[in-house]
N, C-alpha and C. Protein backbone atom coordinates (compact mmCIF):
# COMPACT_ATOMS: atom_id res chain seq x y z
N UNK A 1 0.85 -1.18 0.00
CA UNK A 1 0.00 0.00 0.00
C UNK A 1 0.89 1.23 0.00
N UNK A 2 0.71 2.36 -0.83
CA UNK A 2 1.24 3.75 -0.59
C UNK A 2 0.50 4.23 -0.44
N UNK A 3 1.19 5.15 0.60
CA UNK A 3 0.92 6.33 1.53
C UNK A 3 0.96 7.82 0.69
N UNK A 4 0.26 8.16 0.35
CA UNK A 4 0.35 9.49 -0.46
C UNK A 4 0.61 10.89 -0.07
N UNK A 5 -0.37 10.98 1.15
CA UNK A 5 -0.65 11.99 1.75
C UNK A 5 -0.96 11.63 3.17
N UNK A 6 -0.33 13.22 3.87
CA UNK A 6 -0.54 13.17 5.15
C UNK A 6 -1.14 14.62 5.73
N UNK A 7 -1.72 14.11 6.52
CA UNK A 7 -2.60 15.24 7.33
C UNK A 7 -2.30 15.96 8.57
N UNK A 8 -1.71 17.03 9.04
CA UNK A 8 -1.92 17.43 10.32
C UNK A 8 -3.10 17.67 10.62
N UNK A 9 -3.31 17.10 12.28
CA UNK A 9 -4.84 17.47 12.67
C UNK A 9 -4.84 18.28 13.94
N UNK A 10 -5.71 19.44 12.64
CA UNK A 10 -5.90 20.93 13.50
C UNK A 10 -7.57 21.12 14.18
N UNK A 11 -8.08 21.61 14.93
CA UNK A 11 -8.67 22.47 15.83
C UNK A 11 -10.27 21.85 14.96
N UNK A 12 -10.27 22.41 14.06
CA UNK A 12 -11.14 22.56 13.02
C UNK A 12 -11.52 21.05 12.81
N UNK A 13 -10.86 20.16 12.84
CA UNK A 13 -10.66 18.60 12.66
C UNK A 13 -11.57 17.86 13.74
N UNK A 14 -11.63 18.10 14.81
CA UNK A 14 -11.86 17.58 15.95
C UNK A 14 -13.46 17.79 16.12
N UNK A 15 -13.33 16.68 17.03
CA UNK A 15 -15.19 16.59 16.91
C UNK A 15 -15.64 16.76 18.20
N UNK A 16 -16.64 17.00 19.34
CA UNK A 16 -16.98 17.24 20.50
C UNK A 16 -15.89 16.79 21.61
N UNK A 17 -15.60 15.53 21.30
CA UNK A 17 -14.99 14.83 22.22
C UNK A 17 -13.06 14.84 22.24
N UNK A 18 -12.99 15.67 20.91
CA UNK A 18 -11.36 16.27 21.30
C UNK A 18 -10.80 15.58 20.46
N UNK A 19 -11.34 14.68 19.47
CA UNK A 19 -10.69 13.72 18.49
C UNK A 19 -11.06 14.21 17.17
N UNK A 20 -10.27 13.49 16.27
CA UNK A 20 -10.34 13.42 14.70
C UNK A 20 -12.12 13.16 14.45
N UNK A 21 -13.02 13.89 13.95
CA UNK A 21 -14.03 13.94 13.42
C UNK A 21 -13.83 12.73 12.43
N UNK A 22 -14.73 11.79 12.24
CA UNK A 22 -14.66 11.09 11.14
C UNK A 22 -15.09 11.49 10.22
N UNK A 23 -15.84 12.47 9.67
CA UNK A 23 -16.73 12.90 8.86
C UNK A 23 -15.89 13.56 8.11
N UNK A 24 -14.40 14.34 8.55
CA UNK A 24 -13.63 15.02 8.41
C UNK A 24 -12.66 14.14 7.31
N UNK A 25 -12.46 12.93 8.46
CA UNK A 25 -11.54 12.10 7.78
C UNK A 25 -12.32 11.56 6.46
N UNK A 26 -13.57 10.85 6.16
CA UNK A 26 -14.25 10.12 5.28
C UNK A 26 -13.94 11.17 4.07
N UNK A 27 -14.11 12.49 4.34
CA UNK A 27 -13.92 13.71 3.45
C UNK A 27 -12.48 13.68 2.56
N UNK A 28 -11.11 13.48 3.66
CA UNK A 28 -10.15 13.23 3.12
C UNK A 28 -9.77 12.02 1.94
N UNK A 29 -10.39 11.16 2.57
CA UNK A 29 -10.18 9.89 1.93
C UNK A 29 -10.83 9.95 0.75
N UNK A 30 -12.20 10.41 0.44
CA UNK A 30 -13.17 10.33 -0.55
C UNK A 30 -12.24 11.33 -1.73
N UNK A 31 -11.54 12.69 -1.38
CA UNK A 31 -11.21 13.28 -2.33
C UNK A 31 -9.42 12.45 -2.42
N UNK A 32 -9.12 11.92 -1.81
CA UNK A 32 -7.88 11.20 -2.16
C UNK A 32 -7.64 9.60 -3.01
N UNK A 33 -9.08 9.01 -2.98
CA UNK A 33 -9.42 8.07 -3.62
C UNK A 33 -9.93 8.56 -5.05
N UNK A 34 -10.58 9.91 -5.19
CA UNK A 34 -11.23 10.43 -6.42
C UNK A 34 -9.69 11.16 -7.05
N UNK A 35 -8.58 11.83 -6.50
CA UNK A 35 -7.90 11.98 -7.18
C UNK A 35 -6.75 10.76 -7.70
N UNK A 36 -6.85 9.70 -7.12
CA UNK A 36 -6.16 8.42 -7.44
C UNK A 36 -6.30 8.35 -8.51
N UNK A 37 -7.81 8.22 -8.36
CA UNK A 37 -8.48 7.57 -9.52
C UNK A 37 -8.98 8.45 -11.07
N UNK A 38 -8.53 9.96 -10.71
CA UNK A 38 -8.77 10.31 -12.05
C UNK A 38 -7.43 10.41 -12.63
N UNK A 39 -6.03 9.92 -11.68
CA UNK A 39 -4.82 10.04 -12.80
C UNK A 39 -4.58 8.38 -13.67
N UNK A 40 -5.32 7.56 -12.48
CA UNK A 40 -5.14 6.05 -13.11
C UNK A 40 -6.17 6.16 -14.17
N UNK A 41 -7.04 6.65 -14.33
CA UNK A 41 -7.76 5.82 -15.12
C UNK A 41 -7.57 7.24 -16.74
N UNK A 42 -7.23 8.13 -16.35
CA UNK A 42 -7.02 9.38 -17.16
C UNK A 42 -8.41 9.99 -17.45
N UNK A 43 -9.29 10.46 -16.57
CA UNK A 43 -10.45 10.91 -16.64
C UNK A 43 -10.82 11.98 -15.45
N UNK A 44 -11.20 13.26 -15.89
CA UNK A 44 -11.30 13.90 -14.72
C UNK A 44 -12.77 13.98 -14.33
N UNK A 45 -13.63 13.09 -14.99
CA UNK A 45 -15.39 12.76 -14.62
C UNK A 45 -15.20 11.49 -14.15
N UNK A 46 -14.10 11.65 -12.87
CA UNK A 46 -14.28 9.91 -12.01
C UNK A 46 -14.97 10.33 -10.95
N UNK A 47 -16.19 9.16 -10.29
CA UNK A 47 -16.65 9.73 -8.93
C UNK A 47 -16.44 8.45 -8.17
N UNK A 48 -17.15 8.64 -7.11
CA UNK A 48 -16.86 7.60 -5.79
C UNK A 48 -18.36 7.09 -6.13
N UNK A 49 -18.65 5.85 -6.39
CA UNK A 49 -20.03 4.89 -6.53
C UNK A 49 -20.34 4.00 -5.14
N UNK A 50 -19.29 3.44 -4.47
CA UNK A 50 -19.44 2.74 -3.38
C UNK A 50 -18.05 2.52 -2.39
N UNK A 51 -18.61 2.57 -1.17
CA UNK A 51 -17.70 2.45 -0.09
C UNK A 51 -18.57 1.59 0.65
N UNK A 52 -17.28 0.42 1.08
CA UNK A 52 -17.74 -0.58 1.47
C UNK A 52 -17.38 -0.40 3.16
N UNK A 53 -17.87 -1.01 4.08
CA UNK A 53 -18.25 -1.13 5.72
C UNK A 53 -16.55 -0.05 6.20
N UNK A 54 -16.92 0.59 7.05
CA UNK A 54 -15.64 1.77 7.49
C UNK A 54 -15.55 1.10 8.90
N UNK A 55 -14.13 0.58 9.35
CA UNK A 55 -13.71 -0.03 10.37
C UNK A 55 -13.35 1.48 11.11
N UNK A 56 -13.71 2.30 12.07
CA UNK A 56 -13.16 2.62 12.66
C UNK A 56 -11.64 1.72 14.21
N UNK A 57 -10.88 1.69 13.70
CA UNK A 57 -10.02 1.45 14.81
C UNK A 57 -9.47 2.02 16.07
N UNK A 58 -9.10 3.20 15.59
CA UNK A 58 -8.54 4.10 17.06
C UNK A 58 -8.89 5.43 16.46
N UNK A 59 -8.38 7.02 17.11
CA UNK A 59 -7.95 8.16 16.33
C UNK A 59 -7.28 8.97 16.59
N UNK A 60 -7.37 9.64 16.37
CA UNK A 60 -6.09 10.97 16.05
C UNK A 60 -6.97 12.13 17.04
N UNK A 61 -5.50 12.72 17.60
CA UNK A 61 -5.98 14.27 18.34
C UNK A 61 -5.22 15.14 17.84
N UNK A 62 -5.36 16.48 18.14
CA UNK A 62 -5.22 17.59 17.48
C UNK A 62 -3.49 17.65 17.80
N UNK A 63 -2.72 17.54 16.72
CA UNK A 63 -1.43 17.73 16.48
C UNK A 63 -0.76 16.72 15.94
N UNK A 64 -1.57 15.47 16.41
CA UNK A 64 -1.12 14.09 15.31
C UNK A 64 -1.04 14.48 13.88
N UNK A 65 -0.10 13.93 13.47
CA UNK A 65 0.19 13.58 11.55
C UNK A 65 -0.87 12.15 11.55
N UNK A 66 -1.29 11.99 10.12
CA UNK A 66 -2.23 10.70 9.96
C UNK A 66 -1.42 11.02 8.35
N UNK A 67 -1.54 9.48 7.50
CA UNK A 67 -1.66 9.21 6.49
C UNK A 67 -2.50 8.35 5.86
N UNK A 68 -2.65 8.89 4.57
CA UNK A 68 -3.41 8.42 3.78
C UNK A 68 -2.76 7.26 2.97
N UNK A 69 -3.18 5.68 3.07
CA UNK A 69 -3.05 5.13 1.97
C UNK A 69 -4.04 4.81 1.38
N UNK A 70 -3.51 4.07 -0.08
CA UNK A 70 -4.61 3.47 -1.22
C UNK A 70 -3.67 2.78 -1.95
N UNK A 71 -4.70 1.72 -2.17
CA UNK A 71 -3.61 0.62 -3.04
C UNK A 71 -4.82 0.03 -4.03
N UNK A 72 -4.95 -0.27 -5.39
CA UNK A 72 -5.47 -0.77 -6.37
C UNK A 72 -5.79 -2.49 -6.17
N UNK A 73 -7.17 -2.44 -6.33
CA UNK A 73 -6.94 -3.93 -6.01
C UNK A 73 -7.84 -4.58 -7.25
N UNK A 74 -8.68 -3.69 -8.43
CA UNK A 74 -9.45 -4.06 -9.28
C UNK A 74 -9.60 -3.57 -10.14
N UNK A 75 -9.58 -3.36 -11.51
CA UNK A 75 -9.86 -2.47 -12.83
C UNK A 75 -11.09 -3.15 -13.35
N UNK A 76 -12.45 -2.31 -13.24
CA UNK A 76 -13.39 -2.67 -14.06
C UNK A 76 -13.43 -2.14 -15.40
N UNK A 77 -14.65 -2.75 -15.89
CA UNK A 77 -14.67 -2.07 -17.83
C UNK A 77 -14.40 -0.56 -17.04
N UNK A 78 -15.29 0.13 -16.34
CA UNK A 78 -15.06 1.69 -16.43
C UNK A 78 -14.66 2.12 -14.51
N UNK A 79 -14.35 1.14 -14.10
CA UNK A 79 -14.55 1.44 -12.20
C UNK A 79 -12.95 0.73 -12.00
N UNK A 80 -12.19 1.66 -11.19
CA UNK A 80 -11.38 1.19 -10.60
C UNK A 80 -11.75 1.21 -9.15
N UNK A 81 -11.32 -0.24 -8.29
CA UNK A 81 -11.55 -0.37 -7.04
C UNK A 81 -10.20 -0.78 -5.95
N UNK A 82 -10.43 0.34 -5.07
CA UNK A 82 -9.25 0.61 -4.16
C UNK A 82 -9.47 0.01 -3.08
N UNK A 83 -8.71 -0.17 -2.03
CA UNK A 83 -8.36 0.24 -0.61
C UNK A 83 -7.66 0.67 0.32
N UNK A 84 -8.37 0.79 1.25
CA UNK A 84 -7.86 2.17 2.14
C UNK A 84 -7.16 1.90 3.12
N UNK A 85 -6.07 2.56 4.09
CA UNK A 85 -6.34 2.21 5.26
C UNK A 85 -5.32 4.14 5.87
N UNK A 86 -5.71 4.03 6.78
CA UNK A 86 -5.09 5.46 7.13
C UNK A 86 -4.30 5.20 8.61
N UNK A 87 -3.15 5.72 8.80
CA UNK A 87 -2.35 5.63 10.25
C UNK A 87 -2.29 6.71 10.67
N UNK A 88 -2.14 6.67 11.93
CA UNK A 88 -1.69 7.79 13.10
C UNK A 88 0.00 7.58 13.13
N UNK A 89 0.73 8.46 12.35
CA UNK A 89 2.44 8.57 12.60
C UNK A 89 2.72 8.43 13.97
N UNK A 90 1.94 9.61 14.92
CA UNK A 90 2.51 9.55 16.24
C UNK A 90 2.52 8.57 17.25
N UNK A 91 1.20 7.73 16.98
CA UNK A 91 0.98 6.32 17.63
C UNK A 91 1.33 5.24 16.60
N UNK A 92 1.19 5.13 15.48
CA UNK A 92 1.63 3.85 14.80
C UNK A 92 0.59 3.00 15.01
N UNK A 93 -0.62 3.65 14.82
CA UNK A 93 -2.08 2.99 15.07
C UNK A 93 -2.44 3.34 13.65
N UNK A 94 -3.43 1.91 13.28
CA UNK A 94 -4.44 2.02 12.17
C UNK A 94 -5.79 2.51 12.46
N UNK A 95 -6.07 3.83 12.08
CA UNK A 95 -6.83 4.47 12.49
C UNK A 95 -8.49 4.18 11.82
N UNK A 96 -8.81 3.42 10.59
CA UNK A 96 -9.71 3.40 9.80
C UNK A 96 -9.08 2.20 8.71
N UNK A 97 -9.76 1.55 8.42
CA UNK A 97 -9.57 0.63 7.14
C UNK A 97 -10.70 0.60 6.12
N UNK A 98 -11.05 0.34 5.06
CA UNK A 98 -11.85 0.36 4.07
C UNK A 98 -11.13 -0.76 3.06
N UNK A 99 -12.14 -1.70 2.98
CA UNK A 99 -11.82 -2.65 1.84
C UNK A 99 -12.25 -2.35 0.72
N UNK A 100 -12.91 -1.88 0.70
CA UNK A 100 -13.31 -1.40 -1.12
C UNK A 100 -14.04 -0.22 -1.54
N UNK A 101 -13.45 0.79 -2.41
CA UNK A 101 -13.86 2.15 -2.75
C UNK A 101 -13.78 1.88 -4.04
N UNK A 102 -15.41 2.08 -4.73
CA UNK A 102 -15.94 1.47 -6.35
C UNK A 102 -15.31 3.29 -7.10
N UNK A 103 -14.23 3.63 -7.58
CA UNK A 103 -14.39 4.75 -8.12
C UNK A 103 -14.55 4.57 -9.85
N UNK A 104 -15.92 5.31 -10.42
CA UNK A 104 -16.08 5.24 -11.58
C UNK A 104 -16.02 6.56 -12.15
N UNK A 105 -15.48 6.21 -13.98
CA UNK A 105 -15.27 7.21 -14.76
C UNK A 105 -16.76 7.18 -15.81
N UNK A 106 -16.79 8.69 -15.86
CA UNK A 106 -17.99 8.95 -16.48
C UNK A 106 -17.84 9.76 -18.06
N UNK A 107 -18.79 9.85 -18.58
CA UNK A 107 -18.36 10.24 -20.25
C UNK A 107 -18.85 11.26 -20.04
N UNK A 108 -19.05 12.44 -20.82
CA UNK A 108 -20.01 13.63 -21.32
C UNK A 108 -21.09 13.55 -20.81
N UNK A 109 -21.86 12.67 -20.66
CA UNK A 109 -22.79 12.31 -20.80
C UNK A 109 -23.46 11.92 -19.70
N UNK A 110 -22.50 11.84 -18.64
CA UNK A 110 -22.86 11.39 -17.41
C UNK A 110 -22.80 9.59 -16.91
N UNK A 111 -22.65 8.69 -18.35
CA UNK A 111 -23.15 7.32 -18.15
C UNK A 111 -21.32 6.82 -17.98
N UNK A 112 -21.05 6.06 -16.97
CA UNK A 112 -19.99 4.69 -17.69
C UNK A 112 -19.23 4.60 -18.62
N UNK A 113 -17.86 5.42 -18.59
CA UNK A 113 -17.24 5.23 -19.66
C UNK A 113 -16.13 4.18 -19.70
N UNK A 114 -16.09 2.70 -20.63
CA UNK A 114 -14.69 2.50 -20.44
C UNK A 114 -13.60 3.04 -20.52
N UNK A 115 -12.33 2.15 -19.73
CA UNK A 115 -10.88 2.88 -19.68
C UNK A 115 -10.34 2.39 -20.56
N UNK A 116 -10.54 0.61 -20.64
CA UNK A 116 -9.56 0.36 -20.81
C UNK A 116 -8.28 -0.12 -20.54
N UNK A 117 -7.94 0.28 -19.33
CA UNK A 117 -6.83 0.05 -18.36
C UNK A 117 -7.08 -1.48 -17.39
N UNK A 118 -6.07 -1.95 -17.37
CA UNK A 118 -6.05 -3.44 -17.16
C UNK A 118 -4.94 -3.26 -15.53
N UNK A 119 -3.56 -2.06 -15.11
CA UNK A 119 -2.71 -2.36 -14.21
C UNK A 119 -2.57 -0.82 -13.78
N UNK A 120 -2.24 -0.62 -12.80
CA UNK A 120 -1.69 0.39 -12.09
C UNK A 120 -0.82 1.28 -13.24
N UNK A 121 -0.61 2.28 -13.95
CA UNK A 121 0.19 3.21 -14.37
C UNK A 121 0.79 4.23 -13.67
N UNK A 122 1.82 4.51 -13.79
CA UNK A 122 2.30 5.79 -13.15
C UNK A 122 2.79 6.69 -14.05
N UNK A 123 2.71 8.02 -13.97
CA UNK A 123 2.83 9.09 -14.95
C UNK A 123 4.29 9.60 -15.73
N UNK A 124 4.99 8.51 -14.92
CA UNK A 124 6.60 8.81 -15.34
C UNK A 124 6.72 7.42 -16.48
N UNK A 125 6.04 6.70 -16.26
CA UNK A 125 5.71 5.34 -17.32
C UNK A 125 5.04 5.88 -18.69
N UNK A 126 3.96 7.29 -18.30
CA UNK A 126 3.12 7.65 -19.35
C UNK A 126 4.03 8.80 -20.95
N UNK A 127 5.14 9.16 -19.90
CA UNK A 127 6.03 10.08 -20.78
C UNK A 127 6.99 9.72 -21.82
N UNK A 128 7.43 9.93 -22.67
CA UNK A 128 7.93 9.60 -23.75
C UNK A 128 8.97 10.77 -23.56
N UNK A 129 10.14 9.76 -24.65
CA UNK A 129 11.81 10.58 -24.34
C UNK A 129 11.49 11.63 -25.98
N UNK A 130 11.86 12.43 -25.81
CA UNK A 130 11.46 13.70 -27.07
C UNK A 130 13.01 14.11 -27.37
């Protein structure tokens, strides 16, 4: 799994009880799974279709670092499907897991577009020597 991104958690983050808001976090993840997924699949009309059961594990308080991973585990005709899991740096706790995030690419049109894409690409793979 890579870790992409990481979060300091500020003031704003925290929910009644002095912790990481999940609602906050689901937020992070949802736009970090949608930008995964519009460089893999090369489409910037990818959305989030399904998220499967959210394990809360432990969380984060205000000054913890957390990271974000995502790792590819499925290429549909037009849906790539991820999973998640996010850590607390300062504890070395798994803070949230997610087994499956359905992200699909859409046409003009709004419907299902295929990709195409069969493996993970990375953008330094996509460039050509000139």
């Amino acid at each position: 799994m890579n870790f992409h991104t990481r979060k300091w958690i500020k003031p704003e983050d925290l929910n009644p009880n002095g912790t990481l808001f999940g609602g906050r976090l689901l937020e992070w993840i949802d736009e970090e799974a949608a930008l995964y997924a519009i460089i893999q699949l090369e489409n910037p009309r990818t959305v989030t279709k399904y998220m499967s059961e959210i394990d809360f594990r432990a969380s984060a308080k205000k000054g913890d670092i957390i990271e974000i991973g995502l790792e590819s585990v499925k290429f549909g005709t037009a849906s790539l499907t991820l999973r998640c899991e996010v850590r607390n740096k300062m504890t070395r706790e798994v803070i949230i897991s997610i087994e499956r995030i359905v992200m699909v690419g859409l046409g003009e049109d709004g419907k299902a577009l295929a990709h195409g894409k069969t493996q993970v690409e990375f953008v330094r793979d996509r460039l050509t020597d000139s």
